[in-house]
Protein backbone atom coordinates (compact mmCIF):
# COMPACT_ATOMS: atom_id res chain seq x y z
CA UNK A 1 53.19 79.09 28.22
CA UNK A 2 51.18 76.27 26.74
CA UNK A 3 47.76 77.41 24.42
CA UNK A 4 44.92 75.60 23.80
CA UNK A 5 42.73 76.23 21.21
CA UNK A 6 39.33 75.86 22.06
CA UNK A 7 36.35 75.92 19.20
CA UNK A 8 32.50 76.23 19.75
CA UNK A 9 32.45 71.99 19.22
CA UNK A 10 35.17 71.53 21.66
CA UNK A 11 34.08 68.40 23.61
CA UNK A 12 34.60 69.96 27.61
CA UNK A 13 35.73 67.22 29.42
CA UNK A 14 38.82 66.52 27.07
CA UNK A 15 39.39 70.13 27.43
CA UNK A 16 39.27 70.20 30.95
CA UNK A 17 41.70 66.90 31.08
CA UNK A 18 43.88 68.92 28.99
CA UNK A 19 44.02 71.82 31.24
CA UNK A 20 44.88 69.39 34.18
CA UNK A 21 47.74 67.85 31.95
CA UNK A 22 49.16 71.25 31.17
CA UNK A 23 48.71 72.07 35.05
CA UNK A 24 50.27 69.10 36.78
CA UNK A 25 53.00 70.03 34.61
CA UNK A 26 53.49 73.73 35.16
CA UNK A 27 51.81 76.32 36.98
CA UNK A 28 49.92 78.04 33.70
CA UNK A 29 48.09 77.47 30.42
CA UNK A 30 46.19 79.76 28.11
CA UNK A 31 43.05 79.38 26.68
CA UNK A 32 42.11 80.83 23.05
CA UNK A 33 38.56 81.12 22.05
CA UNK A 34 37.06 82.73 19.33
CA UNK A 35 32.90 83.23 18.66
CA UNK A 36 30.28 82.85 21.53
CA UNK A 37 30.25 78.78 21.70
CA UNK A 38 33.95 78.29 21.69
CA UNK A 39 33.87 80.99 24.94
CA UNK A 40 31.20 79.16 26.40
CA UNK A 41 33.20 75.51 26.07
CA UNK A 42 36.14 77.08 27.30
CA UNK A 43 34.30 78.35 30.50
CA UNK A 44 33.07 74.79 30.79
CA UNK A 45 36.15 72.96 30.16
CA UNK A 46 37.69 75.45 33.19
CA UNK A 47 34.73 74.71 35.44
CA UNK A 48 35.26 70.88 35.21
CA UNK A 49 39.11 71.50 35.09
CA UNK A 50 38.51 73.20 38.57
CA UNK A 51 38.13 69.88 40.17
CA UNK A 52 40.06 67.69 38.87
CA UNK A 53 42.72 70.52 39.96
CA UNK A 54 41.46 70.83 43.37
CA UNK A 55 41.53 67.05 43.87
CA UNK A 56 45.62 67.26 43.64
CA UNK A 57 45.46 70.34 46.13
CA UNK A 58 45.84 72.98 43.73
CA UNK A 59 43.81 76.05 42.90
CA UNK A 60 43.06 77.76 40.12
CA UNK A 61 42.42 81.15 39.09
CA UNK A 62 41.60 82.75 35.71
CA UNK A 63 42.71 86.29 33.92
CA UNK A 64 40.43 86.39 31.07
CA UNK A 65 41.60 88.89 28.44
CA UNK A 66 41.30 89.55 24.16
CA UNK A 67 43.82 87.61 21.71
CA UNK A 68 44.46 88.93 18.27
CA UNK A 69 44.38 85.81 16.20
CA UNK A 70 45.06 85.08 12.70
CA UNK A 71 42.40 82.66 11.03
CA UNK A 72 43.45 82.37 7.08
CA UNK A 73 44.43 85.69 6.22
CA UNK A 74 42.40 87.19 8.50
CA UNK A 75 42.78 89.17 12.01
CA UNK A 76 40.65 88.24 14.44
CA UNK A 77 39.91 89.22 17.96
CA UNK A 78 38.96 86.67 20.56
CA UNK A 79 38.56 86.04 24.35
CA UNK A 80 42.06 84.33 26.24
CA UNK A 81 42.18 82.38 29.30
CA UNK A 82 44.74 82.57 31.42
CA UNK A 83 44.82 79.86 33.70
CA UNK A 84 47.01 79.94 37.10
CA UNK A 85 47.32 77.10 39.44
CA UNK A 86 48.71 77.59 43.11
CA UNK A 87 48.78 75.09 45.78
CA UNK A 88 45.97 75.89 48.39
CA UNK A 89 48.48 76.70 51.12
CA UNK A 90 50.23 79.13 49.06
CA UNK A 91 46.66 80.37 47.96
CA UNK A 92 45.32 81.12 51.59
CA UNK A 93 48.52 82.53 52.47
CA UNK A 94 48.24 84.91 49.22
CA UNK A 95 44.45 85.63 50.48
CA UNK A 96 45.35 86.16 54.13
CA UNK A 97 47.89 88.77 53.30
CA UNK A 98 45.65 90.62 51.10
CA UNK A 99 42.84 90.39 54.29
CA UNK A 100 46.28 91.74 56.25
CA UNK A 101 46.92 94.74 54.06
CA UNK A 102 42.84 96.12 54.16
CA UNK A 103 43.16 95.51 57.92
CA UNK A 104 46.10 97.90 57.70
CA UNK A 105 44.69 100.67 55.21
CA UNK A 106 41.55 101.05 57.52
């Protein structure tokens, strides 16, 4: 799976357009962000990336999670991105069977 690096002076649109590269390409990237500004650029750059996605009939969904990351010689823990693209039929079909299985369980 493809990373991107995102930093607190990450511009969000060329994030974004890098999100839909990775994407038209293959169904996942991940996002790396470390400190409160590069997490806030990446949530930006996903935002925009949302629509450029959705205007190919894709769309996305995001697994945040922590990343151990080495800067220099140092460890450091920061916030990852996992970003999934499905086509929107496969994505209502994914939601109507979840709607299915509650219907069931009740």
């Amino acid at each position: 799976m493809e990373v991107l690096k995102v930093s607190h002076s990450s511009a969000p649109n060329k994030v974004a357009g890098a999100i839909a590269g990775v994407l038209s390409k293959t169904d996942e990237v991940e996002l790396q962000a470390i400190g409160a500004g590069a997490v806030n650029q990446a949530v930006k750059a996903i935002a925009i990336a949302k629509r450029f996605v959705e205007a190919k009939g894709k769309e996305i969904y995001v697994i945040p999670g922590f990343v151990e990351v080495e800067v220099g010689s140092e460890k450091r823990t920061g916030i990852k991105f996992k970003v999934v693209a499905k086509s929107t039929g496969e994505a209502v079909e994914e939601k109507e069977a979840e709607v299915n299985k509650v219907n069931e369980e009740q």
